[in-house]
Protein backbone atom coordinates (compact mmCIF):
# COMPACT_ATOMS: atom_id res chain seq x y z
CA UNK A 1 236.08 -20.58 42.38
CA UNK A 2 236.53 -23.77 44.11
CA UNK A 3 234.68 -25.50 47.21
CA UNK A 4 237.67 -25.19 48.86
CA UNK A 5 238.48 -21.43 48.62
CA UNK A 6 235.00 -20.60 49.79
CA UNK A 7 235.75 -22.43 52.54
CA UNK A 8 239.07 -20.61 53.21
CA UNK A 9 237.21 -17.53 52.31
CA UNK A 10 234.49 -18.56 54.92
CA UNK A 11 237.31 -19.30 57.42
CA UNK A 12 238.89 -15.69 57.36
CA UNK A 13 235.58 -13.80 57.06
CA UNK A 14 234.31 -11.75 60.21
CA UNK A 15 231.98 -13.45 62.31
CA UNK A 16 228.15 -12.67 61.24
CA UNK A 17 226.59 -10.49 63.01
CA UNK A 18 223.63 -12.69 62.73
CA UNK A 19 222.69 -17.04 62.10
CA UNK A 20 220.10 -16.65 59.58
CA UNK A 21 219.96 -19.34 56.96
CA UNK A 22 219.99 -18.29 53.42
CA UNK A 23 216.66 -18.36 52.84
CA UNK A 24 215.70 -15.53 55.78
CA UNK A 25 218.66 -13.54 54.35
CA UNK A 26 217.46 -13.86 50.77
CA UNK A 27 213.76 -12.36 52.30
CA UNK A 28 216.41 -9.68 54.04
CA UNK A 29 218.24 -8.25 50.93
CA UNK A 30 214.79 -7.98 48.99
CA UNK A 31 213.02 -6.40 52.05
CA UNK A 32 215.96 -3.78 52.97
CA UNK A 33 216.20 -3.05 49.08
CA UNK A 34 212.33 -2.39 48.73
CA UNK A 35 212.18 -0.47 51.45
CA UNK A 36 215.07 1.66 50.05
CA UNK A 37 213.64 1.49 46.62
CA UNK A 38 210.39 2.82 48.10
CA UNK A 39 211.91 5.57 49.81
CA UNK A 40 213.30 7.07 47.22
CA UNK A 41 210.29 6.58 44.41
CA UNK A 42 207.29 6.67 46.65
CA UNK A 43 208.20 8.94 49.07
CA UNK A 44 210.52 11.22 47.58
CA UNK A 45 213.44 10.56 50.47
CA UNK A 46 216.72 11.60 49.79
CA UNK A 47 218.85 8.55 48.94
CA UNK A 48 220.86 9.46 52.32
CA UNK A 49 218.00 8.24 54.55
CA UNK A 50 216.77 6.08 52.48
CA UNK A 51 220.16 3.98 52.63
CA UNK A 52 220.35 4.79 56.66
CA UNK A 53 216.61 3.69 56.92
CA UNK A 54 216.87 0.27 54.56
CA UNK A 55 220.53 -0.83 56.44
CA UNK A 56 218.33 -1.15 59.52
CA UNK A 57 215.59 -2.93 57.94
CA UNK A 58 217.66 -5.10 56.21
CA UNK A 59 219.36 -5.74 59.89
CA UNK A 60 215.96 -6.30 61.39
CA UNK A 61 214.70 -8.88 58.76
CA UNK A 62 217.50 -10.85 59.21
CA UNK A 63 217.16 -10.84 62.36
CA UNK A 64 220.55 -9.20 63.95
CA UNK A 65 220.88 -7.27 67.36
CA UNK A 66 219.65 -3.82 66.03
CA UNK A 67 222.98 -2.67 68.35
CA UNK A 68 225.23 -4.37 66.58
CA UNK A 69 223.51 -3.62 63.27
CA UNK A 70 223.89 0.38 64.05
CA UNK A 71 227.71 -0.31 64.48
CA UNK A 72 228.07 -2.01 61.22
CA UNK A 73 226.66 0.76 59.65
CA UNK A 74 228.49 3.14 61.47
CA UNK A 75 231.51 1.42 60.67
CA UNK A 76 230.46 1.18 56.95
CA UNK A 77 229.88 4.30 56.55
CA UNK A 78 232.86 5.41 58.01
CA UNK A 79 235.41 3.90 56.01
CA UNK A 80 233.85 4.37 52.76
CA UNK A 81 234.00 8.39 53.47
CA UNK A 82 237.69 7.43 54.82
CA UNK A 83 238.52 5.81 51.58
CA UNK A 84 237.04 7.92 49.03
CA UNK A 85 235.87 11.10 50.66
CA UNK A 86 238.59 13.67 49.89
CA UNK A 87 239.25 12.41 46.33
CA UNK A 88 235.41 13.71 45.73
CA UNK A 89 236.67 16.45 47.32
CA UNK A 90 239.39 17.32 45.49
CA UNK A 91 237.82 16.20 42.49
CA UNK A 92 234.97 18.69 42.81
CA UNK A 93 237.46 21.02 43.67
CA UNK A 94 239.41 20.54 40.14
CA UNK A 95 236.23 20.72 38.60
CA UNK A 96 234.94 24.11 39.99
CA UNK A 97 238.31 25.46 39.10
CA UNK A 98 238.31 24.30 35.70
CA UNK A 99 234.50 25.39 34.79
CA UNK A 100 235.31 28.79 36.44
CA UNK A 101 238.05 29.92 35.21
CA UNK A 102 237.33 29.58 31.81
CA UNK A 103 239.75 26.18 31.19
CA UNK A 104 236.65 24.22 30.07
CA UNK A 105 235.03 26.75 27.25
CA UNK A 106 238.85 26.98 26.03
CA UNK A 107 239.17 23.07 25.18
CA UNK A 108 235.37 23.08 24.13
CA UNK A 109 236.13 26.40 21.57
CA UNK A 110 239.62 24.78 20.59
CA UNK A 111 238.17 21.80 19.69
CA UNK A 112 235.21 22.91 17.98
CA UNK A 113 237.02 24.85 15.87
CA UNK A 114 238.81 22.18 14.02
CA UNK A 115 235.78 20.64 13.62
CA UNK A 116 233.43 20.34 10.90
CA UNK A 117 229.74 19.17 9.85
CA UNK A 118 231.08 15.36 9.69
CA UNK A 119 233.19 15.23 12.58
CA UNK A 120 231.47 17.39 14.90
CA UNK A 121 229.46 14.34 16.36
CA UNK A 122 232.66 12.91 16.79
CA UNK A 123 234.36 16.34 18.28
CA UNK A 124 230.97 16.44 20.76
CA UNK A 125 232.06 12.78 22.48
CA UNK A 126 235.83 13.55 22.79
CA UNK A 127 235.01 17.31 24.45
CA UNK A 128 232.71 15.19 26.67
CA UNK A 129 235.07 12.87 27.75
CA UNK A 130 237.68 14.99 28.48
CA UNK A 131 235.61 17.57 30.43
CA UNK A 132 234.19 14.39 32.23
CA UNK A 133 237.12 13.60 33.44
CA UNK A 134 237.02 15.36 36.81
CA UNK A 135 233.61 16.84 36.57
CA UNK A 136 230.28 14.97 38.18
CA UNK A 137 227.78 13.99 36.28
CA UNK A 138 225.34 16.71 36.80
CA UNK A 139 227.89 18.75 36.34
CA UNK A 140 229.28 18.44 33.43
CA UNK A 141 225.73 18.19 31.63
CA UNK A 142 225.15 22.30 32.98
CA UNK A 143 228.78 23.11 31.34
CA UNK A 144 228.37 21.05 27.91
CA UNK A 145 224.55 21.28 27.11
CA UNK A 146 224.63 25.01 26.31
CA UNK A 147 227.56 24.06 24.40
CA UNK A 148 225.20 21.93 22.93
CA UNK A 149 222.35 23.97 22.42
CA UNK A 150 224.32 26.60 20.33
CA UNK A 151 226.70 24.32 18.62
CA UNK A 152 223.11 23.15 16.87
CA UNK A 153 221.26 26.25 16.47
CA UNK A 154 224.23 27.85 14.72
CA UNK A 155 225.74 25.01 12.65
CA UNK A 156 221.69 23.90 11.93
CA UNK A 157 223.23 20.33 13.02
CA UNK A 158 220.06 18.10 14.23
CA UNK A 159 219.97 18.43 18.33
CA UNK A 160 220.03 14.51 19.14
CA UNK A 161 223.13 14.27 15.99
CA UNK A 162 225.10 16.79 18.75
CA UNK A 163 223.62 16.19 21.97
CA UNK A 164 223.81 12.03 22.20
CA UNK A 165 227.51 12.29 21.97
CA UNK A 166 228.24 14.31 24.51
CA UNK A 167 225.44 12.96 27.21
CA UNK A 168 227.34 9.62 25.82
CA UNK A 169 231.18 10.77 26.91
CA UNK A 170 229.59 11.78 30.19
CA UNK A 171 227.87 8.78 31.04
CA UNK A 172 230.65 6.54 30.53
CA UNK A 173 233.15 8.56 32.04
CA UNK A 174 230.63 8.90 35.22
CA UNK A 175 230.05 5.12 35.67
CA UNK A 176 233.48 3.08 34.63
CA UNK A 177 236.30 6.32 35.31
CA UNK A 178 237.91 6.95 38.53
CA UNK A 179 237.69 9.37 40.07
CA UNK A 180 234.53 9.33 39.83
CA UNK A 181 232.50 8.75 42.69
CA UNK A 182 231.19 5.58 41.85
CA UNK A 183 234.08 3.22 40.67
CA UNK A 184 235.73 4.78 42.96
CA UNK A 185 233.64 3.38 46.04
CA UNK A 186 233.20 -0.06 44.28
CA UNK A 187 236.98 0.06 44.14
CA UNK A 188 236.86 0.45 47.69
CA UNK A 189 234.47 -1.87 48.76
CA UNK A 190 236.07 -4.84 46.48
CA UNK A 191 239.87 -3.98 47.57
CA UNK A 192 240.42 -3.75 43.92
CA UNK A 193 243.61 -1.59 42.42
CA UNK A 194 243.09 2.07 41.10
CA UNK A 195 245.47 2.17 38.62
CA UNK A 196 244.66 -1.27 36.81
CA UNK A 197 241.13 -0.68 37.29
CA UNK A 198 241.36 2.94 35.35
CA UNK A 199 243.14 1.24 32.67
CA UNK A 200 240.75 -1.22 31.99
CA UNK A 201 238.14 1.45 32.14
CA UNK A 202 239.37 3.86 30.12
CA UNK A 203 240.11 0.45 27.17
CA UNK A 204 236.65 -0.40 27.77
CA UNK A 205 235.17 3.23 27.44
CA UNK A 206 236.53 4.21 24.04
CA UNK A 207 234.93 1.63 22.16
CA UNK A 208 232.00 2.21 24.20
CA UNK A 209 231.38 5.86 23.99
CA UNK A 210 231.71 5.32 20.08
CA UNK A 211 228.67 3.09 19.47
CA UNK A 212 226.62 4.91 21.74
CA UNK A 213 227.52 8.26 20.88
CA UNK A 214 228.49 8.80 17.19
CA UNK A 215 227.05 5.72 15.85
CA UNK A 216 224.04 5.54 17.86
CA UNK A 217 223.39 9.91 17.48
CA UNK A 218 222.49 8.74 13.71
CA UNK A 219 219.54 6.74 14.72
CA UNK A 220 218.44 8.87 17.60
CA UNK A 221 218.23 11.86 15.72
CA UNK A 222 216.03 10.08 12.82
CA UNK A 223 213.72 9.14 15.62
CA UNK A 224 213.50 12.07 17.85
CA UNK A 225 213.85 15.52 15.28
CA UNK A 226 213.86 18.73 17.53
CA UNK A 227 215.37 22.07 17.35
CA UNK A 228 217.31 23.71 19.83
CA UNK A 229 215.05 25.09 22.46
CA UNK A 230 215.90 29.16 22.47
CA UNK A 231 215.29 29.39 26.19
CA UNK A 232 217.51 27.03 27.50
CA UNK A 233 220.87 28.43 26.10
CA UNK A 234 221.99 30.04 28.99
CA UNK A 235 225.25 31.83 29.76
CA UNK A 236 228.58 30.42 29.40
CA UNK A 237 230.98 30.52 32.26
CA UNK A 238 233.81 32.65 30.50
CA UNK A 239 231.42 35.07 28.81
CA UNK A 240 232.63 37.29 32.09
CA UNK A 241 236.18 36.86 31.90
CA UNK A 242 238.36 39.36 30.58
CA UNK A 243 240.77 36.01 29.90
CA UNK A 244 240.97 32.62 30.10
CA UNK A 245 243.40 29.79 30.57
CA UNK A 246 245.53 28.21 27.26
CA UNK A 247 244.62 24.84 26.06
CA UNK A 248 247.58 22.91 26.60
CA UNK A 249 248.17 23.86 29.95
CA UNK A 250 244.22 23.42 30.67
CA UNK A 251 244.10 19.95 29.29
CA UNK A 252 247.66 18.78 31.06
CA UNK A 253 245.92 19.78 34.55
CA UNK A 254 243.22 17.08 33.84
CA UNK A 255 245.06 14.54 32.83
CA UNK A 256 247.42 15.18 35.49
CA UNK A 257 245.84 12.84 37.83
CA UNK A 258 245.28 9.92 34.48
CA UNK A 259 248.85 9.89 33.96
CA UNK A 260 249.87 9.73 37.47
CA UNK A 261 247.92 6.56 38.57
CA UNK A 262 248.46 5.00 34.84
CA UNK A 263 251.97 5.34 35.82
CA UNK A 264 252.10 4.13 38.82
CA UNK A 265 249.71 0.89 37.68
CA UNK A 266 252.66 0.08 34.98
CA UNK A 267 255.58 0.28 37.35
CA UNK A 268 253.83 -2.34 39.38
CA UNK A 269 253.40 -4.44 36.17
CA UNK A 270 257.20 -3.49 35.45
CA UNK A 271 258.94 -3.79 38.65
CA UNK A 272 256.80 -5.42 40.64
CA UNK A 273 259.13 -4.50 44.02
CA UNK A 274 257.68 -2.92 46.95
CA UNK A 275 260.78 -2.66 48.16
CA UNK A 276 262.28 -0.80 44.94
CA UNK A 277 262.94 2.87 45.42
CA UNK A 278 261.22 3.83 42.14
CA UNK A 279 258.56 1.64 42.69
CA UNK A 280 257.88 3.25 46.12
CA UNK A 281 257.71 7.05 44.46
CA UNK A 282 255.44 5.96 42.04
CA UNK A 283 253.64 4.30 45.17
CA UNK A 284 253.22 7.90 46.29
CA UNK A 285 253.00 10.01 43.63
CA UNK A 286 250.14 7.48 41.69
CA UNK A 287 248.28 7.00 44.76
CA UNK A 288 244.51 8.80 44.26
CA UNK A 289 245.11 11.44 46.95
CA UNK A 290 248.42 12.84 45.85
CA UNK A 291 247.47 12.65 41.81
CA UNK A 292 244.17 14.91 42.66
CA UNK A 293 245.80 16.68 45.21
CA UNK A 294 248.81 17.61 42.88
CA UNK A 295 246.12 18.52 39.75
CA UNK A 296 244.40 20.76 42.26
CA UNK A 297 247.68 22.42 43.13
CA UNK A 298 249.01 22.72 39.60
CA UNK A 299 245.37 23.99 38.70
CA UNK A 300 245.94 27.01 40.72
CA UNK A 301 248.75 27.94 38.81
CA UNK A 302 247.36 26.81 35.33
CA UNK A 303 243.70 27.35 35.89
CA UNK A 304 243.04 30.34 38.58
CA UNK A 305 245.97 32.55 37.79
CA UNK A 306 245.77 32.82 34.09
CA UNK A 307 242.17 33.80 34.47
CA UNK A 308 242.80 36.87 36.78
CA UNK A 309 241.74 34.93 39.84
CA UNK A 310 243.09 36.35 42.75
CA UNK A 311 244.05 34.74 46.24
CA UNK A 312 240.85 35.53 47.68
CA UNK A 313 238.47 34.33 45.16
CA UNK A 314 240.91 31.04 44.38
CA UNK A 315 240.07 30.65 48.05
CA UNK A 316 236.95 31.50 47.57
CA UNK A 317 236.53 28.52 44.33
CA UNK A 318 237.39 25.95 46.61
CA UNK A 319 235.02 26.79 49.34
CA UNK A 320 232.13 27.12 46.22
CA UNK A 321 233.17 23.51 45.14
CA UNK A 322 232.64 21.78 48.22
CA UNK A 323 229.40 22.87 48.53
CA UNK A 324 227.58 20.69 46.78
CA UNK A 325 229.32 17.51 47.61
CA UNK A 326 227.82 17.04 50.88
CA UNK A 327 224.78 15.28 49.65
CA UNK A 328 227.02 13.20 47.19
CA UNK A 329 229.47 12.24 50.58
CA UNK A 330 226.27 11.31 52.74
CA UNK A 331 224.88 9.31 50.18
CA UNK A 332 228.39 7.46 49.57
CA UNK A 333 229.05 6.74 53.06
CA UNK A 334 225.58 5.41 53.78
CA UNK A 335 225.95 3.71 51.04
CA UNK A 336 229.24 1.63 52.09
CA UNK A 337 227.00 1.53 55.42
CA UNK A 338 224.85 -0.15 53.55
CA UNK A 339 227.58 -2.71 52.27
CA UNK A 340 228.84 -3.12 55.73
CA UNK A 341 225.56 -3.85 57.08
CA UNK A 342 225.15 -6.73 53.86
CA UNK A 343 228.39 -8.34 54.63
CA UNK A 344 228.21 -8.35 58.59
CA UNK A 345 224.38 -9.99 58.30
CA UNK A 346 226.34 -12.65 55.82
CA UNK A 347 224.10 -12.04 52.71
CA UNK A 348 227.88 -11.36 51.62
CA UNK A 349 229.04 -14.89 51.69
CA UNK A 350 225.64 -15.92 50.57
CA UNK A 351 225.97 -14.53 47.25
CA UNK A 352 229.21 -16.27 47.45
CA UNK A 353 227.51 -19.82 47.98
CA UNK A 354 225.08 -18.95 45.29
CA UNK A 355 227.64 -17.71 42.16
CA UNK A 356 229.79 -20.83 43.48
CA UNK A 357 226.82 -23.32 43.60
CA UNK A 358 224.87 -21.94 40.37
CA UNK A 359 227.92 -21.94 38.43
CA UNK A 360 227.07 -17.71 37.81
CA UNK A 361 230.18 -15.97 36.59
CA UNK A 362 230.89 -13.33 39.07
CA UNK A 363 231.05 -10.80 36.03
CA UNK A 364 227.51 -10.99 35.04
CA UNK A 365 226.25 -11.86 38.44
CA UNK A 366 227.69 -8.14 39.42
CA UNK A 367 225.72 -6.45 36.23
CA UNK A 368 222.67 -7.97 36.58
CA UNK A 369 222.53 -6.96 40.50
CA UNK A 370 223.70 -3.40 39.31
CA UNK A 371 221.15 -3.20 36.96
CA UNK A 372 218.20 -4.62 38.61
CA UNK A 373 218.84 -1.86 41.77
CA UNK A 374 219.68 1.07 39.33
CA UNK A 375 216.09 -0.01 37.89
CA UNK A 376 214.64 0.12 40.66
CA UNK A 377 216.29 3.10 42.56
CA UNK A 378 216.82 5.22 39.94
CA UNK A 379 220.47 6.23 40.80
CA UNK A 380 223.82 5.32 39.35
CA UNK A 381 225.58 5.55 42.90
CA UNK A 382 223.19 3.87 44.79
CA UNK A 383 223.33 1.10 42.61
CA UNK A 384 226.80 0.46 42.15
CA UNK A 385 227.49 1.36 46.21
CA UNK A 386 224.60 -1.68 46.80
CA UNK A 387 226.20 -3.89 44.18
CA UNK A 388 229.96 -3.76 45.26
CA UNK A 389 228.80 -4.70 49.04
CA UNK A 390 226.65 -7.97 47.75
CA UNK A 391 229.56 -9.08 45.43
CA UNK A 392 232.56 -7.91 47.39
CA UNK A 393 233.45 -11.47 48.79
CA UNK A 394 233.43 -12.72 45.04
CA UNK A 395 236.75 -10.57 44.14
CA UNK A 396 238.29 -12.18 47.86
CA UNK A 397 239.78 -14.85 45.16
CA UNK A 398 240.30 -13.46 42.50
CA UNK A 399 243.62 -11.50 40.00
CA UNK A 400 244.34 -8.26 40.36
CA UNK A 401 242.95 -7.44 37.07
CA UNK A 402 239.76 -9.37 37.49
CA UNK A 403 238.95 -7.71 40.40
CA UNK A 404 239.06 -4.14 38.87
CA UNK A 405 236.86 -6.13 35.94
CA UNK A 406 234.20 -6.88 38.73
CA UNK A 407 234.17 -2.65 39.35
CA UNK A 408 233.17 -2.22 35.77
CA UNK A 409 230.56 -4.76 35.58
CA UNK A 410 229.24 -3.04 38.29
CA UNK A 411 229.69 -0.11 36.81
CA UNK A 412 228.30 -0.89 33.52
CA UNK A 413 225.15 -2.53 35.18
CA UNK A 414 224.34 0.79 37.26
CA UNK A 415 223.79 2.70 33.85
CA UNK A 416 221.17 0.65 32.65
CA UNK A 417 218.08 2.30 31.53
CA UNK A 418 218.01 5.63 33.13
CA UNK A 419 213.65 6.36 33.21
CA UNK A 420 211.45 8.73 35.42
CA UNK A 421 213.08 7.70 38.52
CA UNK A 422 216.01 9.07 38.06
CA UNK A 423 216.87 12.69 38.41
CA UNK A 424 219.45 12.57 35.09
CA UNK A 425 216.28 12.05 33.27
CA UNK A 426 214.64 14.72 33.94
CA UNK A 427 217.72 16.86 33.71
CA UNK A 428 218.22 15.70 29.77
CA UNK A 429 214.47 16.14 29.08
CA UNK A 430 214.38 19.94 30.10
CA UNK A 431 217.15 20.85 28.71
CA UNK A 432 216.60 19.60 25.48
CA UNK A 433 213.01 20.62 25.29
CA UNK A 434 212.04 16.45 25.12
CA UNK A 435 208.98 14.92 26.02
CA UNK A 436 209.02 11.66 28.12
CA UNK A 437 208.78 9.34 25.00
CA UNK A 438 211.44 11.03 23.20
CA UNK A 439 213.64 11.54 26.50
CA UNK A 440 212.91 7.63 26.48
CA UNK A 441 214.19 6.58 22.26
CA UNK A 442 216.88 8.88 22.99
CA UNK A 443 218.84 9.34 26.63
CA UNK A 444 217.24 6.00 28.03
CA UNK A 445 218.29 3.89 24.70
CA UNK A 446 221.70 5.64 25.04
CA UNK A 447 222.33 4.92 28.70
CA UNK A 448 221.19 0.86 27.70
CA UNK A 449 223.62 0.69 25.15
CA UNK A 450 226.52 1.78 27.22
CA UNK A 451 225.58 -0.29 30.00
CA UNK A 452 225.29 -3.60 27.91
CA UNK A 453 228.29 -2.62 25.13
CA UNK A 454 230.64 -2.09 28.22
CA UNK A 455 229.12 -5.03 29.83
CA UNK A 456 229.87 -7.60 26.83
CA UNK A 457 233.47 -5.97 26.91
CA UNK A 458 233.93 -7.02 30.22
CA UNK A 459 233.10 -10.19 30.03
CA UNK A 460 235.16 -10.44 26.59
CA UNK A 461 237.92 -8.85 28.28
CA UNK A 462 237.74 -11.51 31.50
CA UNK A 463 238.72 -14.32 28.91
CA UNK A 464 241.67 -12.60 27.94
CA UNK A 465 243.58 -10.79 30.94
């Protein structure tokens, strides 16, 4: 970036809200992210008020008008839940519908039945990755692991050989794949484009999801032998259902949304009209809302209907799904609060003036942030929320596709070493039956390797595109 863009940059950029010189701001951004950090490890806070809490310290160390700081948050947060709000809606929504009705045990049992003792690793990561499509996280690790757990027991397949690939497909789907929460506020909060930005992702998540599922499953399993625990095979959704949905039809309904905003990403390679009628539909019809909107829709009639679901409990789904979101939404709006707060305070353009002045690519400088706050936090989504605001001003000047690059460092740099702060850990070690030193050679390696693999091809891919 030249001297003279950052000073264009500069020149267009809202007024700080306060004069500090770099070096108070510096002393700002480590104080508001400590206090954050401490929240949430020390004190147990949930990551909603520990955001709220830190975007006014950070304020107060730098030494803004606390006023004017509670508007910038304010602000923050509400145009991140603007921007990205209902697509978690409707993507919890899609999800619900697809692990009730059945539609998710039908692509897992199709699947695993073409499998066999050499390919079932491999079978494990692409179940995972499909499933992970519109599911959360959490989520998806309650539908697959007793998927998991039995796939083991009854093929006598070593747990970490089966399990590492699908935590794997998960992972990478949850940190570089809209619509997940995650890219998609980094998306947001660096004005980057959707449908490039899900291209990219889903290039730089195959090869990814391969060395740290199948490849890497051969090495945690040598180092961490365990059978299937008996009493955590629970219950599988369907197991109740007198039917279930078809396969086809189940997997077109998640892709539905993929294909959409692919498609709409290639006619503005293609065309590259605003003004062109086709290019306007695809506009529309590619645009995040209507593609989940339109899966959620279709999933009604693919999803609900074929499993018996009648009007009231297809009602009654949705309601179910949005349930749990709320603590995801508060933690993603205070979390573009958070940004808003960074870039009104300036600490925005000072990471500018540092990547410019230290010669940092932008790329790495994004990861490294990423990882050092998912380190420290413990969360995927408060790290890459914190992240995009501190580098948003780098992607101010740059391509469209190096932009959606920046969201995928980020990404890749808020999967970093998942350890006891962080509630996925946990989640993995119970499940499996793990102690902490094996949770550690196994999930924490895995998350490492997807976080610097898909790091390195981001920074390859930045040299190409």
């Amino acid at each position: 970036m030249t001297r003279l863009s950052v000073e264009m940059l500069a020149a267009d950029a809202p007024e700080p809200i306060t004069s500090a010189g770099h070096a108070q701001l510096g002393i700002a951004v480590l104080a508001g992210i400590a206090v954050i950090v401490l929240l949430i490890t020390k004190f147990k806070l949930h990551a909603f008020l520990s955001l709220t809490i830190g975007s006014l310290a950070l304020g107060a160390f730098a030494g803004a008008p606390l006023d004017k700081v509670i508007t910038s948050f304010s602000a923050g947060l509400g145009s991140t839940v603007a921007g990205v709000g209902v697509l978690i809606a409707l993507g919890a929504i899609l999800g619900k519908m697809l692990a009730d009705s059945g539609g998710a045990d039908q692509i897992v049992d199709t699947i695993l039945a073409k499998a066999n003792g050499r390919t079932m690793p491999w079978a494990m990561v692409l179940i995972a990755s499909v499933i992970g499509l519109p599911l959360f996280f959490e989520v998806g690790v309650v539908l697959l692991i007793p998927v998991v757990l039995m796939v083991a027991k009854r093929g006598n397949y070593s747990l970490m050989r089966i399990g590492i690939p699908a935590l794997a497909g998960l992972s990478v789907m949850h940190g570089l794949v809209p619509p997940h929460p995650g890219p998609l506020v980094a998306i947001d909060a660096v004005g980057a484009n959707l449908g490039v930005t899900l291209a990219l992702g889903v290039l730089v998540a195959v090869p990814t999801v391969v060395i740290a599922g199948p490849v890497f499953s051969k090495y945690a399993a040598r180092w961490v032998d365990v059978p299937a625990p008996e009493r955590m095979i629970p219950q599988r959704p369907s197991e109740d259902l007198e039917r279930r949905p078809g396969f086809g039809a189940t997997l077109a309904t998640i892709l539905l949304p993929v294909v959409l905003m692919l498609a709409k990403a290639l006619v503005d390679i293609v065309i590259d009209d605003p003004e062109h009628n086709v290019q306007r539909v695809f506009d529309v019809i590619g645009s995040p809302l209507i593609a989940l909107l339109a899966a959620v829709l279709v999933g009604i009639f693919t999803l609900g209907m074929p499993a018996g679901f009648s009007k009231e409990r297809i009602s009654s789904l949705v309601e179910k799904g949005l349930a749990p979101i709320a603590g995801i939404l508060l933690i993603v709006g205070a979390g573009g609060g958070f940004k808003q707060t960074l870039i009104d305070t300036g600490v925005g353009q000072m990471v500018l003036d540092i990547s410019e002045d230290w010669s940092i690519p932008a790329l790495l400088l994004a990861w490294l942030i990423a990882v050092a706050i998912r380190l420290a936090t413990g969360s995927a989504t408060v790290a890459t929320v914190s992240a995009a605001g501190l580098v948003a001003p780098l992607a101010a000047d740059m391509s469209t596709t190096h932009a959606a690059l920046l969201v995928l460092a980020i990404g890749a740099g808020s999967l970093f070493f998942s350890h006891v702060n962080d509630a996925g850990f946990w989640l993995v070690k119970e499940y499996f039956g793990l102690n902490v030193g094996q949770t550690i050679k196994t999930w924490s390696i895995m998350e490492t390797i997807i976080s610097v693999v898909a790091g390195a091809l981001v920074l390859l891919l930045s040299l190409i595109v």
